[in-house]
Protein backbone atom coordinates (compact mmCIF):
# COMPACT_ATOMS: atom_id res chain seq x y z
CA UNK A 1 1.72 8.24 -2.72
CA UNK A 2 4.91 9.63 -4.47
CA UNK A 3 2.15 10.71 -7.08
CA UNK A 4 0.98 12.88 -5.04
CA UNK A 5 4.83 14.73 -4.07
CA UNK A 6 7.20 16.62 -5.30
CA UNK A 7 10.01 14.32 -4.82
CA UNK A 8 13.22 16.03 -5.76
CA UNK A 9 15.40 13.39 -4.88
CA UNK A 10 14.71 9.42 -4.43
CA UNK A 11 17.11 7.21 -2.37
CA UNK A 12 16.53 4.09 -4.01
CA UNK A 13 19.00 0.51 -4.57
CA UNK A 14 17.96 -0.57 -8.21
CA UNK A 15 19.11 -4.36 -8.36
CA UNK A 16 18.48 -3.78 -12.44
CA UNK A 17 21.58 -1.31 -12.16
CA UNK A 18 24.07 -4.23 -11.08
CA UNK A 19 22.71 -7.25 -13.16
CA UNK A 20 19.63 -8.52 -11.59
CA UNK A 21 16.53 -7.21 -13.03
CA UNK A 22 14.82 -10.50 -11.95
CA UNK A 23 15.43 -9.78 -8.40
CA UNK A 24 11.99 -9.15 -6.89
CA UNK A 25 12.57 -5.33 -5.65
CA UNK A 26 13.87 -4.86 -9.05
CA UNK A 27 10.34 -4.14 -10.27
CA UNK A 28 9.05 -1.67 -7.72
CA UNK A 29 12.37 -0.16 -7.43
CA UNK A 30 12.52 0.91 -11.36
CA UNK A 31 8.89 2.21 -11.49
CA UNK A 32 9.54 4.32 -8.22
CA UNK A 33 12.52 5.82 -10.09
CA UNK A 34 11.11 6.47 -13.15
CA UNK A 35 7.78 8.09 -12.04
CA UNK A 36 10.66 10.20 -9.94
CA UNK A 37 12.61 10.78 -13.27
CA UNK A 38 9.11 11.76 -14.79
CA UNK A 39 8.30 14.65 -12.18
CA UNK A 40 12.20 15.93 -12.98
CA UNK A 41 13.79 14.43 -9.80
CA UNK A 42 16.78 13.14 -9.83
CA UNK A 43 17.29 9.13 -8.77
CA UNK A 44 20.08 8.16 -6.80
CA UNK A 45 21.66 4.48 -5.08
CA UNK A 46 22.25 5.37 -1.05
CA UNK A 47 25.79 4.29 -0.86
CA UNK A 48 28.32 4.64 2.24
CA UNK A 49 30.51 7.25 1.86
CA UNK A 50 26.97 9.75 0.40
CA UNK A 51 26.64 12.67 2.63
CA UNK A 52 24.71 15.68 2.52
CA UNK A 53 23.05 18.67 3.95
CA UNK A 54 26.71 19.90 4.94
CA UNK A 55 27.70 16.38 6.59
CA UNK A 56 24.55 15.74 8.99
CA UNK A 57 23.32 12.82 6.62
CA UNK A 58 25.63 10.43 5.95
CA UNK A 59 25.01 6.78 4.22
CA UNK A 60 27.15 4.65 6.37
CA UNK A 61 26.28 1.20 4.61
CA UNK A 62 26.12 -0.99 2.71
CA UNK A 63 29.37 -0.11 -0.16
CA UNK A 64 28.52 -0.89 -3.54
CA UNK A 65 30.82 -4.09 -3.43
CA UNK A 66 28.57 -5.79 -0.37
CA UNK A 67 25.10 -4.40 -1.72
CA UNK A 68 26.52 -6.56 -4.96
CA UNK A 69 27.54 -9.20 -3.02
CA UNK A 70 23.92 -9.34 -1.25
CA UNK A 71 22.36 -9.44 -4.59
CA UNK A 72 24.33 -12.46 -5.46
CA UNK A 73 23.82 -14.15 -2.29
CA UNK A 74 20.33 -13.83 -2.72
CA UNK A 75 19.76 -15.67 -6.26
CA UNK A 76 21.83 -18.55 -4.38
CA UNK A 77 19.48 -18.99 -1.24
CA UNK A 78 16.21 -19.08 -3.81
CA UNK A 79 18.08 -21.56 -5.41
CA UNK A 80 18.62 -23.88 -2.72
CA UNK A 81 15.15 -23.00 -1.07
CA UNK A 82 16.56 -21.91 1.81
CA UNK A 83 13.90 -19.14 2.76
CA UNK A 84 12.94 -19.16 6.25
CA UNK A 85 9.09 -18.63 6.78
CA UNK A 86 7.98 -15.72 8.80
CA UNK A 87 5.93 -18.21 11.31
CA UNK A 88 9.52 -20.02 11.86
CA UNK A 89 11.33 -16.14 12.52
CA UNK A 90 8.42 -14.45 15.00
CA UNK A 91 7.28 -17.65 16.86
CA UNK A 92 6.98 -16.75 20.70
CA UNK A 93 4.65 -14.61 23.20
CA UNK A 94 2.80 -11.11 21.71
CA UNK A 95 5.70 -8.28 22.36
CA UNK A 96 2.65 -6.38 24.34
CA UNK A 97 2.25 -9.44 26.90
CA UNK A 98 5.98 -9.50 27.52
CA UNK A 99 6.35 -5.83 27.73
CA UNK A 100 3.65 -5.78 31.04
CA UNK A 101 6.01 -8.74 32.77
CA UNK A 102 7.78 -5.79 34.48
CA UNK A 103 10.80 -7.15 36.57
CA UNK A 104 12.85 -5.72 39.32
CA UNK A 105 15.71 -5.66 37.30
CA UNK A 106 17.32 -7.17 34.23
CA UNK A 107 18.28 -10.39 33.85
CA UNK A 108 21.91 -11.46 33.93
CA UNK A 109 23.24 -10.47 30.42
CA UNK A 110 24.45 -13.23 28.80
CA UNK A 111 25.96 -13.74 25.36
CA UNK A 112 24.11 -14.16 22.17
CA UNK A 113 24.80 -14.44 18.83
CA UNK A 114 22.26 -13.83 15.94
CA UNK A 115 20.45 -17.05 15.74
CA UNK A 116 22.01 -17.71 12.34
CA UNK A 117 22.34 -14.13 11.11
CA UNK A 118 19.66 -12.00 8.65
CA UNK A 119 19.07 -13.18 4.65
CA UNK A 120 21.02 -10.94 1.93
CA UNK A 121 18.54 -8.79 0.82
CA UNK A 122 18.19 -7.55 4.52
CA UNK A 123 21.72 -6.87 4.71
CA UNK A 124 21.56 -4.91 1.48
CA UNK A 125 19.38 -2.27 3.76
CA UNK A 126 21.01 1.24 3.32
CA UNK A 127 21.83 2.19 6.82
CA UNK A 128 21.76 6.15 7.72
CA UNK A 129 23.72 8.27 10.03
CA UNK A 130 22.07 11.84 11.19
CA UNK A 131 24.16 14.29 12.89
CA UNK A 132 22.39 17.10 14.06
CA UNK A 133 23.71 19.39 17.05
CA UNK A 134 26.31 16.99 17.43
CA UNK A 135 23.92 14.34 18.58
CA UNK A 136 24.05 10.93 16.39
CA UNK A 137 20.77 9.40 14.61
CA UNK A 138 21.26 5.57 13.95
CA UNK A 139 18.61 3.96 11.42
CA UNK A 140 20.00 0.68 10.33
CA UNK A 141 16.69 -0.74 8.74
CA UNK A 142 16.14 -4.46 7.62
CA UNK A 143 20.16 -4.99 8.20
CA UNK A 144 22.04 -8.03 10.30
CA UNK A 145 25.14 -7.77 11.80
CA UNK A 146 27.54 -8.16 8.87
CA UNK A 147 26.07 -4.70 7.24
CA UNK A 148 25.82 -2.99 10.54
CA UNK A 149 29.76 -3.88 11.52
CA UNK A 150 30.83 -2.63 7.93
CA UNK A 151 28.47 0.38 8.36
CA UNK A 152 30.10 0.97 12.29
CA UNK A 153 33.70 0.51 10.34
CA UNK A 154 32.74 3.23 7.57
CA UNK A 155 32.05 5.76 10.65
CA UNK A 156 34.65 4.94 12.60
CA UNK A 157 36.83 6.77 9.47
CA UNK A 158 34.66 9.40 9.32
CA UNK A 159 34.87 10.22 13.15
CA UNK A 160 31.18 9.82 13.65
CA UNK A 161 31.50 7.73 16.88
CA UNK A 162 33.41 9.34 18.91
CA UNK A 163 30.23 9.99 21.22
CA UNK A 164 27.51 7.48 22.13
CA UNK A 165 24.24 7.75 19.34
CA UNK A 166 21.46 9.57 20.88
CA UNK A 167 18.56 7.85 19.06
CA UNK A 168 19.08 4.40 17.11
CA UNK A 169 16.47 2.54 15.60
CA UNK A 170 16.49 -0.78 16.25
CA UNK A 171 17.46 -3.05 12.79
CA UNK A 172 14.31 -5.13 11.33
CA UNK A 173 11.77 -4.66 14.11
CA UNK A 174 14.32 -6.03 17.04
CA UNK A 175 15.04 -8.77 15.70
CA UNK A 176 17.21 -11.71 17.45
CA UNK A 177 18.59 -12.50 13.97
CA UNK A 178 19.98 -8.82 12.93
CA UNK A 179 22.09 -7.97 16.08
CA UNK A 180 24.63 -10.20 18.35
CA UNK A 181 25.92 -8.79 21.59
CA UNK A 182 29.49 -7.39 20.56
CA UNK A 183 27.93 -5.46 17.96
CA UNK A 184 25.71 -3.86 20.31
CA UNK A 185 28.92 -3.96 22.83
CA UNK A 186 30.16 -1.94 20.09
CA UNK A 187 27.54 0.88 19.41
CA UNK A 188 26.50 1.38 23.01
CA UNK A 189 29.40 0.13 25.01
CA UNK A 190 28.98 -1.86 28.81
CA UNK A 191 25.74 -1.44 30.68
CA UNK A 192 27.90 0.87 33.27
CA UNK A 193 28.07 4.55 32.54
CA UNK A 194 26.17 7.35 32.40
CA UNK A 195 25.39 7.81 28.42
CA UNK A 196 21.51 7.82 28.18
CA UNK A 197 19.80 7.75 24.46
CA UNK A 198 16.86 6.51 22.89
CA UNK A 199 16.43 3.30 21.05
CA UNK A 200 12.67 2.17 18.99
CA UNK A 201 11.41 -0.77 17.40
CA UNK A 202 8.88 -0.30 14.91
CA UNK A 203 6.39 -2.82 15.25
CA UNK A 204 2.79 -3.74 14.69
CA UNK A 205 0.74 -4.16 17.93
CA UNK A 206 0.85 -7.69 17.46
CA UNK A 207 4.47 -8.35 16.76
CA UNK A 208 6.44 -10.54 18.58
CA UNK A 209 9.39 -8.16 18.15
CA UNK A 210 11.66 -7.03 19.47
CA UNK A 211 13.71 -9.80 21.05
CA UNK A 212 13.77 -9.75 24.43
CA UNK A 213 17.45 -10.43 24.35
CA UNK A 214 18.13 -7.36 22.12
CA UNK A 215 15.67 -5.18 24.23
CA UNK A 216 17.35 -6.02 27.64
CA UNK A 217 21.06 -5.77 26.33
CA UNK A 218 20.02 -2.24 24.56
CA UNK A 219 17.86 -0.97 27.64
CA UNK A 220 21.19 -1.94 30.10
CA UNK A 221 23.45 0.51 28.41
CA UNK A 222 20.93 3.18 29.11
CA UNK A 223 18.79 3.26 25.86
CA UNK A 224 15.43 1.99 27.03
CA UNK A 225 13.68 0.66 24.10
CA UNK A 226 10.28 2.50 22.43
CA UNK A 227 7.95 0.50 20.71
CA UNK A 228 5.53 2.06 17.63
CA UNK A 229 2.67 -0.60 18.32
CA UNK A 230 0.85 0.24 15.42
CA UNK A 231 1.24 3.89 16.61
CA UNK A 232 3.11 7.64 15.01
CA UNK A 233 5.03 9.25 17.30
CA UNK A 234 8.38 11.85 17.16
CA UNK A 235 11.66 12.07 18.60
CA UNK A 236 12.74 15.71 19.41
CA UNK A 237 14.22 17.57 21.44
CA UNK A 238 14.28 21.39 22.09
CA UNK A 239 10.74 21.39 19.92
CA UNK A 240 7.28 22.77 20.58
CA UNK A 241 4.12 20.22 20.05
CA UNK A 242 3.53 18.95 16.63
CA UNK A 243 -0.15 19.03 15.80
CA UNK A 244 -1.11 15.18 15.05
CA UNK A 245 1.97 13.59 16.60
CA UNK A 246 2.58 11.65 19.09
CA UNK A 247 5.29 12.02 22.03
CA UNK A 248 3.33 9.16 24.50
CA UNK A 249 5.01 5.99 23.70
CA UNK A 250 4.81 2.43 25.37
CA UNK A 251 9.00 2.11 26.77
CA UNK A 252 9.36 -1.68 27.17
CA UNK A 253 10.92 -2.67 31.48
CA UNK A 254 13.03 -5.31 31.73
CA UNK A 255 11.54 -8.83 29.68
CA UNK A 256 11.84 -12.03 30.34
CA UNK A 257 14.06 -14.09 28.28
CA UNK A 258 13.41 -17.52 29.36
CA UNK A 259 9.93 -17.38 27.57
CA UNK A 260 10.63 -16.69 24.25
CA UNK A 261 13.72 -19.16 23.16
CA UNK A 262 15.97 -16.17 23.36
């Protein structure tokens, strides 16, 4: 596909850069950035503190120290085997079924942790902060919740929370081992008040994502959750139609959490 662009500028983490060309993205990574280089863009690593476009995009994680210390982490869970297989992380009922188990209300919130947190090379994610009309993008892709506290911490400095996010995509699909509830205590506050935003998974129509945990606690504070189910949609606002895309998307009720182990 990028054969086919004129990419100007590649976001890209190159594990080669910091010592570990054996790391698996290492491969992909260096022939994205030098096809890049080859068509006379320029390759950069999205680090927090990058901002651009004057100050709307902002990298707010990972620093260079923790992507390094992710890379590191990494070679020592291959060593000792410790993968965890995909059938072991999205075991439970279809996301769909769930979704139509509409009930009056939430459940009781009750607190979670992360299951035993997300691998390194998750956690290495680059997570990005858009600030457009003074409303607050969250993407936090493949990240758990050590990232996503040190990514909260870097814009806290910059003064990028001092209102509630108005869209945030939900980290790795929904997952119940990227988020706890204080961190999302911390990005979308109690379930009382009257702050209303957005949230999505991205997810294939079959996935078992998101957690119903995550989904409930994130649709309480007021940011019912979206799922892609295999489908392309937008998030606008103030836009006329956009031929080809999508603004009909399936908004997950309240879900049961007794039925999935969460």
């Amino acid at each position: 596909m990028v054969r086919g662009l004129d990419v100007q500028c590649l976001l890209i983490h190159r594990p080669a850069k910091h010592g570990y060309s054996s790391n698996s993205g290492s491969k992909p990574a260096e022939e994205l950035a030098k096809l890049v280089e080859g068509k006379g863009g320029s390759v950069v690593e999205p680090f927090a503190g990058m901002s651009g476009f004057d100050g709307s995009f902002m990298i707010a994680g990972p620093t260079e120290d923790f992507y390094e210390q992710m890379l590191a982490e990494q070679v020592t869970i291959l060593k000792e085997s410790r993968q965890i297989s995909l059938a072991q992380r999205f075991a439970g009922t279809s996301v769909i079924k769930a979704a139509r188990q509409f009930l009056a209300k939430f459940p009781t919130e009750r607190d979670f942790d992360d299951a035993g947190g997300d691998n390194p090379r998750n956690n290495s994610s680059a997570i990005l902060s858009l600030m457009i009309d003074e409303r607050h993008l969250l993407f936090f892709g493949d990240a758990g919740v050590p990232a996503i506290k040190g990514a909260l911490d870097h814009l806290d400095g910059e003064r990028r929370t001092a209102t509630w996010p108005r869209l945030i995509v939900l980290p790795h699909h929904g997952s119940r081992h990227n988020l706890d509830l204080e961190t999302i205590k911390r990005m979308l506050g109690d379930p009382a008040g009257v702050k209303f935003g957005s949230a999505i998974a991205s997810v294939s129509a079959e996935s078992d994502n998101p957690s119903p945990r995550v989904a409930n606690a994130v649709g309480r504070r007021g940011y019912p959750v979206a799922v892609t189910a295999g489908e392309t949609f937008r998030h606008s606002w103030d836009a006329p139609p956009r031929p080809g895309w999508n603004c009909e998307v399936t908004v997950l009720g309240p879900l049961s959490e007794t039925d999935h182990g969460d």
